[in-house]
C-alpha atoms as a PDB file:
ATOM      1  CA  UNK A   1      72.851 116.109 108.033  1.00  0.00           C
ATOM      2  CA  UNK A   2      74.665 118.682 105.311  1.00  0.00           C
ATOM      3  CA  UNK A   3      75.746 121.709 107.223  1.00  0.00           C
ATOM      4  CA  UNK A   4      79.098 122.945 107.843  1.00  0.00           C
ATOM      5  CA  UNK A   5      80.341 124.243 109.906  1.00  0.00           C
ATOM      6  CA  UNK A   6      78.721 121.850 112.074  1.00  0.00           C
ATOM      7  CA  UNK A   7      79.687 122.250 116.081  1.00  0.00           C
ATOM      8  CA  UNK A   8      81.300 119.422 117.376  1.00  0.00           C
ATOM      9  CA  UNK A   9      80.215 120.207 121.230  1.00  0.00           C
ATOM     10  CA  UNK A  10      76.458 120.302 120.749  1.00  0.00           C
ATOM     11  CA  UNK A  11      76.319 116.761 122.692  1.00  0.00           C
ATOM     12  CA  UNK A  12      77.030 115.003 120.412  1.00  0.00           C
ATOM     13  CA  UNK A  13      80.729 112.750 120.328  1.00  0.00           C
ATOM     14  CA  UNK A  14      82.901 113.598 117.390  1.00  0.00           C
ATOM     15  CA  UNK A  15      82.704 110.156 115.902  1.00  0.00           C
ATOM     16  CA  UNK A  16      78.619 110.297 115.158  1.00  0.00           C
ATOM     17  CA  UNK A  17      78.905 113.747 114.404  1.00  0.00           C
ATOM     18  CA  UNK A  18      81.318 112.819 111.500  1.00  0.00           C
ATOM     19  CA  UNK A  19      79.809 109.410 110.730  1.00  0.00           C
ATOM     20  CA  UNK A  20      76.331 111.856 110.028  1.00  0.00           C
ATOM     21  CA  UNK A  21      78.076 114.215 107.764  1.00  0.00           C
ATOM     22  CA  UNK A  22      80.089 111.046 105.957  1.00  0.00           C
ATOM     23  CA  UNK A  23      76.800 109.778 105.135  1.00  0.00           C
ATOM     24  CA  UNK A  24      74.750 112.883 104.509  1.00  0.00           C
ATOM     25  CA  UNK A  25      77.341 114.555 101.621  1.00  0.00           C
ATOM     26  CA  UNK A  26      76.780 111.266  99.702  1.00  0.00           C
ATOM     27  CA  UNK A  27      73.381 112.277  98.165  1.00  0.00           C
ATOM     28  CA  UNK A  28      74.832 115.598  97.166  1.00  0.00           C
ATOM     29  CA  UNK A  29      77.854 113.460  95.240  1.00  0.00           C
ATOM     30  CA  UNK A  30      76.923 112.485  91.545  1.00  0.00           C
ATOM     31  CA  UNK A  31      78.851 109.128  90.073  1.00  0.00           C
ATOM     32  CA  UNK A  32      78.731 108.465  86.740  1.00  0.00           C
ATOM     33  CA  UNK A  33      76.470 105.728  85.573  1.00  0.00           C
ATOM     34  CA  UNK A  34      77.790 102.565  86.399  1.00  0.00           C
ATOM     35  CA  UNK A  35      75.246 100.983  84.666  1.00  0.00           C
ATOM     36  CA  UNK A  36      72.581  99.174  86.590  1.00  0.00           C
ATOM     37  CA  UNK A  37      73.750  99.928  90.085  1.00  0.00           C
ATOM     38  CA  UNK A  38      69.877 100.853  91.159  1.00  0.00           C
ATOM     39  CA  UNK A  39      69.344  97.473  92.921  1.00  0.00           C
ATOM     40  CA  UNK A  40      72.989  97.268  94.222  1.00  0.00           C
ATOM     41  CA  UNK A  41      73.713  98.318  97.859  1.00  0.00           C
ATOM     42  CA  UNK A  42      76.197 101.591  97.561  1.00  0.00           C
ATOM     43  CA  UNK A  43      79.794 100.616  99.462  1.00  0.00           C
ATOM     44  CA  UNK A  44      81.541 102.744 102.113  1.00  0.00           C
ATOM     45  CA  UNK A  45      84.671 101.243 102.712  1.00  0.00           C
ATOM     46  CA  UNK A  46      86.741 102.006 105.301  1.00  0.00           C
ATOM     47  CA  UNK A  47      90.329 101.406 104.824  1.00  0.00           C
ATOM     48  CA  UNK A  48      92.013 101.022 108.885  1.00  0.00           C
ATOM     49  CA  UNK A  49      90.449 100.698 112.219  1.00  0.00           C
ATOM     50  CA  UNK A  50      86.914 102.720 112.253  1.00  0.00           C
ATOM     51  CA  UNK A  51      86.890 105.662 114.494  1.00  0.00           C
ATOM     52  CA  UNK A  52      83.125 105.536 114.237  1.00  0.00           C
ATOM     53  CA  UNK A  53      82.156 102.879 116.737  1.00  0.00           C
ATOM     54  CA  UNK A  54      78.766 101.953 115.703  1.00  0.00           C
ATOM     55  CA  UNK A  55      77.823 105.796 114.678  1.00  0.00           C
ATOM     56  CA  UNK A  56      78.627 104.991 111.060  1.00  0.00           C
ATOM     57  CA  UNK A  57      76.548 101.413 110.624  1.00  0.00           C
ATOM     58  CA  UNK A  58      73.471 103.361 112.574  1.00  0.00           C
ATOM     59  CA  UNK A  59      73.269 105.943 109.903  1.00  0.00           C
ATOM     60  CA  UNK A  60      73.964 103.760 107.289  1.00  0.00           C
ATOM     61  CA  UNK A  61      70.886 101.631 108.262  1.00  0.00           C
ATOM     62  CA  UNK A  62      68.588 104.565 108.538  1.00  0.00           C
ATOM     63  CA  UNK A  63      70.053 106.563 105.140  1.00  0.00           C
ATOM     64  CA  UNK A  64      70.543 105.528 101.165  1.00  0.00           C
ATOM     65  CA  UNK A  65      72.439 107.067  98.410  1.00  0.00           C
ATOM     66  CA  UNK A  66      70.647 107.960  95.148  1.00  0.00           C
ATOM     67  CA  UNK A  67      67.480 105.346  96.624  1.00  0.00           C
ATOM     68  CA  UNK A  68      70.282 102.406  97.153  1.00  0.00           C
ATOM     69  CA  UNK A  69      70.696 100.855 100.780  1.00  0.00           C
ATOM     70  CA  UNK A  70      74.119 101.192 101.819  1.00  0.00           C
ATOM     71  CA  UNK A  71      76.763  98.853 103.126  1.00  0.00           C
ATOM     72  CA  UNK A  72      79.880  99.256 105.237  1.00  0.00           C
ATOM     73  CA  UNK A  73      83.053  97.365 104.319  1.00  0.00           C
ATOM     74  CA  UNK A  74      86.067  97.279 106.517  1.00  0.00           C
ATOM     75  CA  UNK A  75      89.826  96.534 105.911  1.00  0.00           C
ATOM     76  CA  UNK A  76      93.300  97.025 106.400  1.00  0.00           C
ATOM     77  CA  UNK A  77      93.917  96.146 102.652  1.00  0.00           C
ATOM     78  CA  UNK A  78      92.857  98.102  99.557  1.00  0.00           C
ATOM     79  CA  UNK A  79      92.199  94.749  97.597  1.00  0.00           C
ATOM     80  CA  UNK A  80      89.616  93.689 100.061  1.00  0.00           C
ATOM     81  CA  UNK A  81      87.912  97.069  99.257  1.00  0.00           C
ATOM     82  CA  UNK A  82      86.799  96.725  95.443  1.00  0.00           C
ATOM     83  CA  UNK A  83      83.633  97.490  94.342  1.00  0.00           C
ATOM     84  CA  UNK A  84      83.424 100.476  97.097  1.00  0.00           C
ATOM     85  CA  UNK A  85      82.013 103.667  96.022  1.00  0.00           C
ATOM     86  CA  UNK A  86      83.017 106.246  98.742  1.00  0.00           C
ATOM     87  CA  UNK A  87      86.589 105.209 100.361  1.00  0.00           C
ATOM     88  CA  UNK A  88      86.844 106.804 103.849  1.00  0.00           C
ATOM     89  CA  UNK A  89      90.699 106.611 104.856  1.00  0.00           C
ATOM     90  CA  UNK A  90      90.874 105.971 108.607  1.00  0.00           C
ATOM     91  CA  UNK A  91      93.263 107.615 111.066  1.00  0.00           C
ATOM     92  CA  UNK A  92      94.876 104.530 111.377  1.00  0.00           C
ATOM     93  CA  UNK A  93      95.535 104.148 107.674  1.00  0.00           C
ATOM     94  CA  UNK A  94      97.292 107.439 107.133  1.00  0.00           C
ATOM     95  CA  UNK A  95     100.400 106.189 106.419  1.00  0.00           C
ATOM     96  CA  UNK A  96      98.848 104.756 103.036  1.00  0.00           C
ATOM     97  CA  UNK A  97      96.997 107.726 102.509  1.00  0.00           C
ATOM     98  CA  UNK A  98      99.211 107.926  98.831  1.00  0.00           C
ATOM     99  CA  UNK A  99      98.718 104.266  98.261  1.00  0.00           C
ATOM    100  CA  UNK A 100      94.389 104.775  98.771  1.00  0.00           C
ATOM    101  CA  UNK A 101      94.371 107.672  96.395  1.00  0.00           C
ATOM    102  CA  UNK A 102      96.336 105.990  93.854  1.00  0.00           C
ATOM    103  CA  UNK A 103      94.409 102.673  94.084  1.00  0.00           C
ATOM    104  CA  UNK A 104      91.131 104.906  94.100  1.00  0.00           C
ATOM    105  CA  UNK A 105      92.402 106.549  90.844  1.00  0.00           C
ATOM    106  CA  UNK A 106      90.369 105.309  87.824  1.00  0.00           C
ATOM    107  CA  UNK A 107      87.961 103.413  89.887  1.00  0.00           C
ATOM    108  CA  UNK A 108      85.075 106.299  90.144  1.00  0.00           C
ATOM    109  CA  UNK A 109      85.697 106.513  94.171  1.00  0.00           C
ATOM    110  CA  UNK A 110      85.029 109.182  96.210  1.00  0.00           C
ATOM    111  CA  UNK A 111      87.940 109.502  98.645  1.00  0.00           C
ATOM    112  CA  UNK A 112      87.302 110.756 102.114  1.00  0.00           C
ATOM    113  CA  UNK A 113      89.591 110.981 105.203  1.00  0.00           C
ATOM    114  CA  UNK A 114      89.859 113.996 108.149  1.00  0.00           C
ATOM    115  CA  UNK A 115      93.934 114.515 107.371  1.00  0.00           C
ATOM    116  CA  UNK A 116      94.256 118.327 106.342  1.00  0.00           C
ATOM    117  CA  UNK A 117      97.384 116.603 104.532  1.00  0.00           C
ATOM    118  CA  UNK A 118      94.768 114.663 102.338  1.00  0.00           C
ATOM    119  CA  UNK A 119      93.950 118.152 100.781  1.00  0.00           C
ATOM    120  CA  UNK A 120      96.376 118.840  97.497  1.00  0.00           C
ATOM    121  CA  UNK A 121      97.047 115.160  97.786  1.00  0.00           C
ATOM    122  CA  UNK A 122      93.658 113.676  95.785  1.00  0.00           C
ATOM    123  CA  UNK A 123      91.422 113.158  98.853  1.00  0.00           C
ATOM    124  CA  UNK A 124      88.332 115.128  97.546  1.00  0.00           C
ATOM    125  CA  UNK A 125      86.814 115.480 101.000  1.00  0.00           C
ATOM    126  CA  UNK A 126      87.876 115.982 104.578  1.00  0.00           C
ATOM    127  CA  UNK A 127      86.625 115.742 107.254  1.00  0.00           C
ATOM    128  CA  UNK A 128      88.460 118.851 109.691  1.00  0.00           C
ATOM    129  CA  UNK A 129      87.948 119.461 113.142  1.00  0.00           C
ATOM    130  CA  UNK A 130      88.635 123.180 113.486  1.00  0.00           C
ATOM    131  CA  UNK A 131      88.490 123.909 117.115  1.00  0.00           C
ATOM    132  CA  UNK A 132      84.978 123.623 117.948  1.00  0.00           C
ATOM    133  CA  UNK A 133      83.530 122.521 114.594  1.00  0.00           C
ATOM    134  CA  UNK A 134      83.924 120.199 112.034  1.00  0.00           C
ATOM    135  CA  UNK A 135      84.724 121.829 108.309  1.00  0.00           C
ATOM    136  CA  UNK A 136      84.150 120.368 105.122  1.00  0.00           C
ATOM    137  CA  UNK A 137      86.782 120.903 102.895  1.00  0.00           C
ATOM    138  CA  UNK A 138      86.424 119.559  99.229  1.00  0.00           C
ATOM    139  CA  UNK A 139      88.296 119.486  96.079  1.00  0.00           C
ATOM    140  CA  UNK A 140      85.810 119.486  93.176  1.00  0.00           C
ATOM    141  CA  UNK A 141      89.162 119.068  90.458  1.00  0.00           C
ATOM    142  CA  UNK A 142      90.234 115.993  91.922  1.00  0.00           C
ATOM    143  CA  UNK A 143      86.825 114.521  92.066  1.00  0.00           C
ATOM    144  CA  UNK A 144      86.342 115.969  88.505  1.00  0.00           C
ATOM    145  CA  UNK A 145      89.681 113.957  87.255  1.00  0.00           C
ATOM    146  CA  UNK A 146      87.627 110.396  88.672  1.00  0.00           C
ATOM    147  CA  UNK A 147      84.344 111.609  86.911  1.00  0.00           C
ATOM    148  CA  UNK A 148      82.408 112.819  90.192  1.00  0.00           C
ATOM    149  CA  UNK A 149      80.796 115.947  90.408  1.00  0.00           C
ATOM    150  CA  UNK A 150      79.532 117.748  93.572  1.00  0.00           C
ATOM    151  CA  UNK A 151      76.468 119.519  94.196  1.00  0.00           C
ATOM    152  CA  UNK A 152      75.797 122.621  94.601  1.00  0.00           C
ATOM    153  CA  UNK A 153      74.633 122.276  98.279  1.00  0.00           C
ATOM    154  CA  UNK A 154      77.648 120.501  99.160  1.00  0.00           C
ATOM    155  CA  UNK A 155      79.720 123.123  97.860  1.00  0.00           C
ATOM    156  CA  UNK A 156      78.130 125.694  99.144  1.00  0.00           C
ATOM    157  CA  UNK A 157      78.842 124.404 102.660  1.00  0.00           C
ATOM    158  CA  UNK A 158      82.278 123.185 102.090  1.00  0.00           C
ATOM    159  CA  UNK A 159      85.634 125.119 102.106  1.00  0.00           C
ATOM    160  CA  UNK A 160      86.776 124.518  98.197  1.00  0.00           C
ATOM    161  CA  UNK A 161      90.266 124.134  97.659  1.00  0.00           C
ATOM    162  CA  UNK A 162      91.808 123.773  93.787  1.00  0.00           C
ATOM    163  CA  UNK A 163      90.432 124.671  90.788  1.00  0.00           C
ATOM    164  CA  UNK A 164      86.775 124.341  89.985  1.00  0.00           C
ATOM    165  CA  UNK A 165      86.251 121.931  86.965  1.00  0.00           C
ATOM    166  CA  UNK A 166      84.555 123.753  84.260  1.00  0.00           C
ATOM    167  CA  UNK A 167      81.443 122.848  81.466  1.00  0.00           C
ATOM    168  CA  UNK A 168      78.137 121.444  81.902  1.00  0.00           C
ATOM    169  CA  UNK A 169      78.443 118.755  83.907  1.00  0.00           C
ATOM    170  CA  UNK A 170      81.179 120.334  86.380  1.00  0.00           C
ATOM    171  CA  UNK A 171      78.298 120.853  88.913  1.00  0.00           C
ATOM    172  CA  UNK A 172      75.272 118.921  90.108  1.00  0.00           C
ATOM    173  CA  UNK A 173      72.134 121.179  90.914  1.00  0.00           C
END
Protein backbone atom coordinates (compact mmCIF):
# COMPACT_ATOMS: atom_id res chain seq x y z
CA UNK A 1 0.00 0.00 0.00
CA UNK A 2 1.81 3.36 -1.66
CA UNK A 3 -0.76 6.08 -1.69
CA UNK A 4 -0.78 9.23 0.10
CA UNK A 5 -2.71 10.81 1.22
CA UNK A 6 -4.06 7.77 2.63
CA UNK A 7 -7.36 8.33 5.07
CA UNK A 8 -6.79 7.32 8.37
CA UNK A 9 -10.74 6.74 9.18
CA UNK A 10 -11.52 4.24 6.45
CA UNK A 11 -11.75 1.43 9.34
CA UNK A 12 -8.84 0.90 9.64
CA UNK A 13 -6.70 1.88 13.27
CA UNK A 14 -3.87 4.29 12.71
CA UNK A 15 -1.22 1.85 13.77
CA UNK A 16 -1.90 -0.82 10.66
CA UNK A 17 -2.61 1.91 8.51
CA UNK A 18 1.00 3.21 9.12
CA UNK A 19 2.63 -0.19 9.68
CA UNK A 20 1.14 -0.80 5.68
CA UNK A 21 2.62 2.31 4.33
CA UNK A 22 6.11 1.64 6.51
CA UNK A 23 6.33 -1.47 4.67
CA UNK A 24 4.94 -0.63 1.26
CA UNK A 25 7.51 2.65 0.53
CA UNK A 26 10.35 0.11 1.05
CA UNK A 27 10.20 -1.39 -2.51
CA UNK A 28 10.11 2.08 -3.95
CA UNK A 29 13.58 2.86 -1.76
CA UNK A 30 16.86 1.88 -3.70
CA UNK A 31 20.12 0.97 -1.30
CA UNK A 32 23.21 0.75 -2.70
CA UNK A 33 24.66 -2.66 -3.21
CA UNK A 34 25.68 -4.07 -0.15
CA UNK A 35 27.04 -6.80 -1.79
CA UNK A 36 25.33 -10.13 -1.52
CA UNK A 37 22.39 -9.12 0.59
CA UNK A 38 19.90 -11.26 -1.90
CA UNK A 39 19.64 -14.21 0.56
CA UNK A 40 19.73 -11.95 3.71
CA UNK A 41 16.40 -11.06 5.43
CA UNK A 42 16.05 -6.97 5.05
CA UNK A 43 15.93 -5.35 8.90
CA UNK A 44 13.31 -2.88 10.18
CA UNK A 45 14.39 -1.83 13.37
CA UNK A 46 12.49 -0.10 15.60
CA UNK A 47 14.24 2.02 18.03
CA UNK A 48 11.45 2.51 21.40
CA UNK A 49 8.25 0.87 22.27
CA UNK A 50 6.30 -0.16 18.85
CA UNK A 51 3.14 1.70 18.31
CA UNK A 52 2.26 -0.98 15.80
CA UNK A 53 0.94 -3.80 17.95
CA UNK A 54 1.17 -6.71 15.74
CA UNK A 55 0.15 -4.53 12.44
CA UNK A 56 3.83 -4.19 11.57
CA UNK A 57 5.06 -8.14 12.02
CA UNK A 58 1.63 -9.09 9.92
CA UNK A 59 2.78 -7.13 6.97
CA UNK A 60 6.14 -7.94 7.32
CA UNK A 61 5.25 -11.69 7.02
CA UNK A 62 3.09 -11.23 4.01
CA UNK A 63 5.61 -8.45 2.10
CA UNK A 64 9.59 -8.46 0.98
CA UNK A 65 11.88 -5.77 -0.06
CA UNK A 66 13.75 -6.06 -3.38
CA UNK A 67 12.61 -10.27 -3.21
CA UNK A 68 14.24 -10.47 0.54
CA UNK A 69 11.92 -11.64 3.53
CA UNK A 70 11.94 -9.12 6.09
CA UNK A 71 12.61 -9.07 9.79
CA UNK A 72 11.59 -6.83 12.67
CA UNK A 73 14.14 -5.87 15.33
CA UNK A 74 13.22 -4.05 18.45
CA UNK A 75 15.20 -1.91 21.01
CA UNK A 76 15.64 0.81 23.23
CA UNK A 77 19.40 0.98 22.22
CA UNK A 78 20.91 1.94 18.86
CA UNK A 79 23.78 -0.71 19.33
CA UNK A 80 21.32 -3.50 19.50
CA UNK A 81 20.08 -2.20 16.08
CA UNK A 82 23.14 -2.85 13.61
CA UNK A 83 22.79 -4.40 10.56
CA UNK A 84 19.13 -2.69 10.14
CA UNK A 85 18.28 -1.30 6.87
CA UNK A 86 15.18 0.97 7.45
CA UNK A 87 15.33 2.56 11.18
CA UNK A 88 11.76 3.53 12.22
CA UNK A 89 12.16 5.97 15.34
CA UNK A 90 9.27 5.27 17.73
CA UNK A 91 7.21 7.86 19.60
CA UNK A 92 8.73 6.76 22.55
CA UNK A 93 12.26 7.31 21.31
CA UNK A 94 11.88 10.93 20.32
CA UNK A 95 13.97 12.27 22.68
CA UNK A 96 16.98 10.50 20.76
CA UNK A 97 15.63 11.38 17.61
CA UNK A 98 19.37 13.42 17.07
CA UNK A 99 21.23 10.53 18.52
CA UNK A 100 19.26 7.83 15.68
CA UNK A 101 20.07 10.12 12.82
CA UNK A 102 23.55 10.54 13.76
CA UNK A 103 24.15 6.81 14.50
CA UNK A 104 22.20 6.12 11.11
CA UNK A 105 24.69 8.49 9.36
CA UNK A 106 27.17 6.49 7.20
CA UNK A 107 25.46 3.27 7.76
CA UNK A 108 23.14 3.29 4.38
CA UNK A 109 19.80 3.47 6.71
CA UNK A 110 16.74 4.71 5.81
CA UNK A 111 15.41 6.72 8.76
CA UNK A 112 11.73 6.83 9.40
CA UNK A 113 9.69 8.28 12.33
CA UNK A 114 6.00 10.32 12.30
CA UNK A 115 7.69 13.60 14.26
CA UNK A 116 7.08 16.64 11.79
CA UNK A 117 10.31 17.77 13.88
CA UNK A 118 12.19 14.78 12.16
CA UNK A 119 11.81 16.85 8.86
CA UNK A 120 15.08 19.35 8.38
CA UNK A 121 16.57 17.17 11.04
CA UNK A 122 17.87 13.95 8.66
CA UNK A 123 14.77 11.72 9.06
CA UNK A 124 14.12 11.11 5.28
CA UNK A 125 10.56 9.96 5.85
CA UNK A 126 7.61 10.70 8.07
CA UNK A 127 5.04 9.40 8.76
CA UNK A 128 2.22 12.65 9.44
CA UNK A 129 -1.14 12.39 10.51
CA UNK A 130 -2.78 15.48 9.03
CA UNK A 131 -6.24 15.54 10.37
CA UNK A 132 -7.90 12.81 8.68
CA UNK A 133 -5.02 11.35 6.65
CA UNK A 134 -1.74 10.22 6.92
CA UNK A 135 1.01 12.30 4.62
CA UNK A 136 4.17 11.18 3.45
CA UNK A 137 6.66 13.61 3.73
CA UNK A 138 10.25 12.76 2.39
CA UNK A 139 13.55 14.33 2.04
CA UNK A 140 15.27 12.88 -1.05
CA UNK A 141 18.79 15.18 -0.02
CA UNK A 142 19.15 13.60 3.16
CA UNK A 143 18.60 10.16 1.85
CA UNK A 144 20.89 11.21 -1.09
CA UNK A 145 23.83 12.22 1.58
CA UNK A 146 23.47 8.12 2.98
CA UNK A 147 23.47 6.87 -0.74
CA UNK A 148 19.56 6.06 -1.01
CA UNK A 149 17.58 7.15 -3.71
CA UNK A 150 13.73 7.24 -3.94
CA UNK A 151 11.52 6.30 -6.62
CA UNK A 152 9.67 8.00 -8.60
CA UNK A 153 6.31 6.59 -7.29
CA UNK A 154 7.22 7.34 -3.88
CA UNK A 155 7.87 10.77 -4.68
CA UNK A 156 5.21 11.37 -6.51
CA UNK A 157 2.96 10.60 -3.53
CA UNK A 158 5.01 12.18 -0.90
CA UNK A 159 5.22 15.89 0.20
CA UNK A 160 9.16 16.64 -0.71
CA UNK A 161 10.85 18.85 1.50
CA UNK A 162 14.79 20.04 0.74
CA UNK A 163 16.56 20.02 -2.19
CA UNK A 164 16.26 17.32 -4.79
CA UNK A 165 19.69 15.54 -5.30
CA UNK A 166 20.72 15.92 -8.81
CA UNK A 167 22.54 13.39 -11.74
CA UNK A 168 21.74 10.04 -12.88
CA UNK A 169 21.24 8.15 -10.14
CA UNK A 170 19.30 10.93 -7.99
CA UNK A 171 16.04 9.05 -8.87
CA UNK A 172 14.90 5.45 -9.14
CA UNK A 173 12.30 4.79 -12.04
Amino acid sequence: MLAAPVRAGNGLPEAVLKARILVGLLPYVQWPDPGGSGSRPFVIGLLGQSPFGTALDDCARASTVHHRPIVIRQSDRLDALEGCEALYICPSALDRLDAAVAWAQGRRVLTVSDAARGVGHGVMVVLHREGAYVRLIVDPSAAAAQGLTFGSLLLRNARIVGPMPRGPSALVR
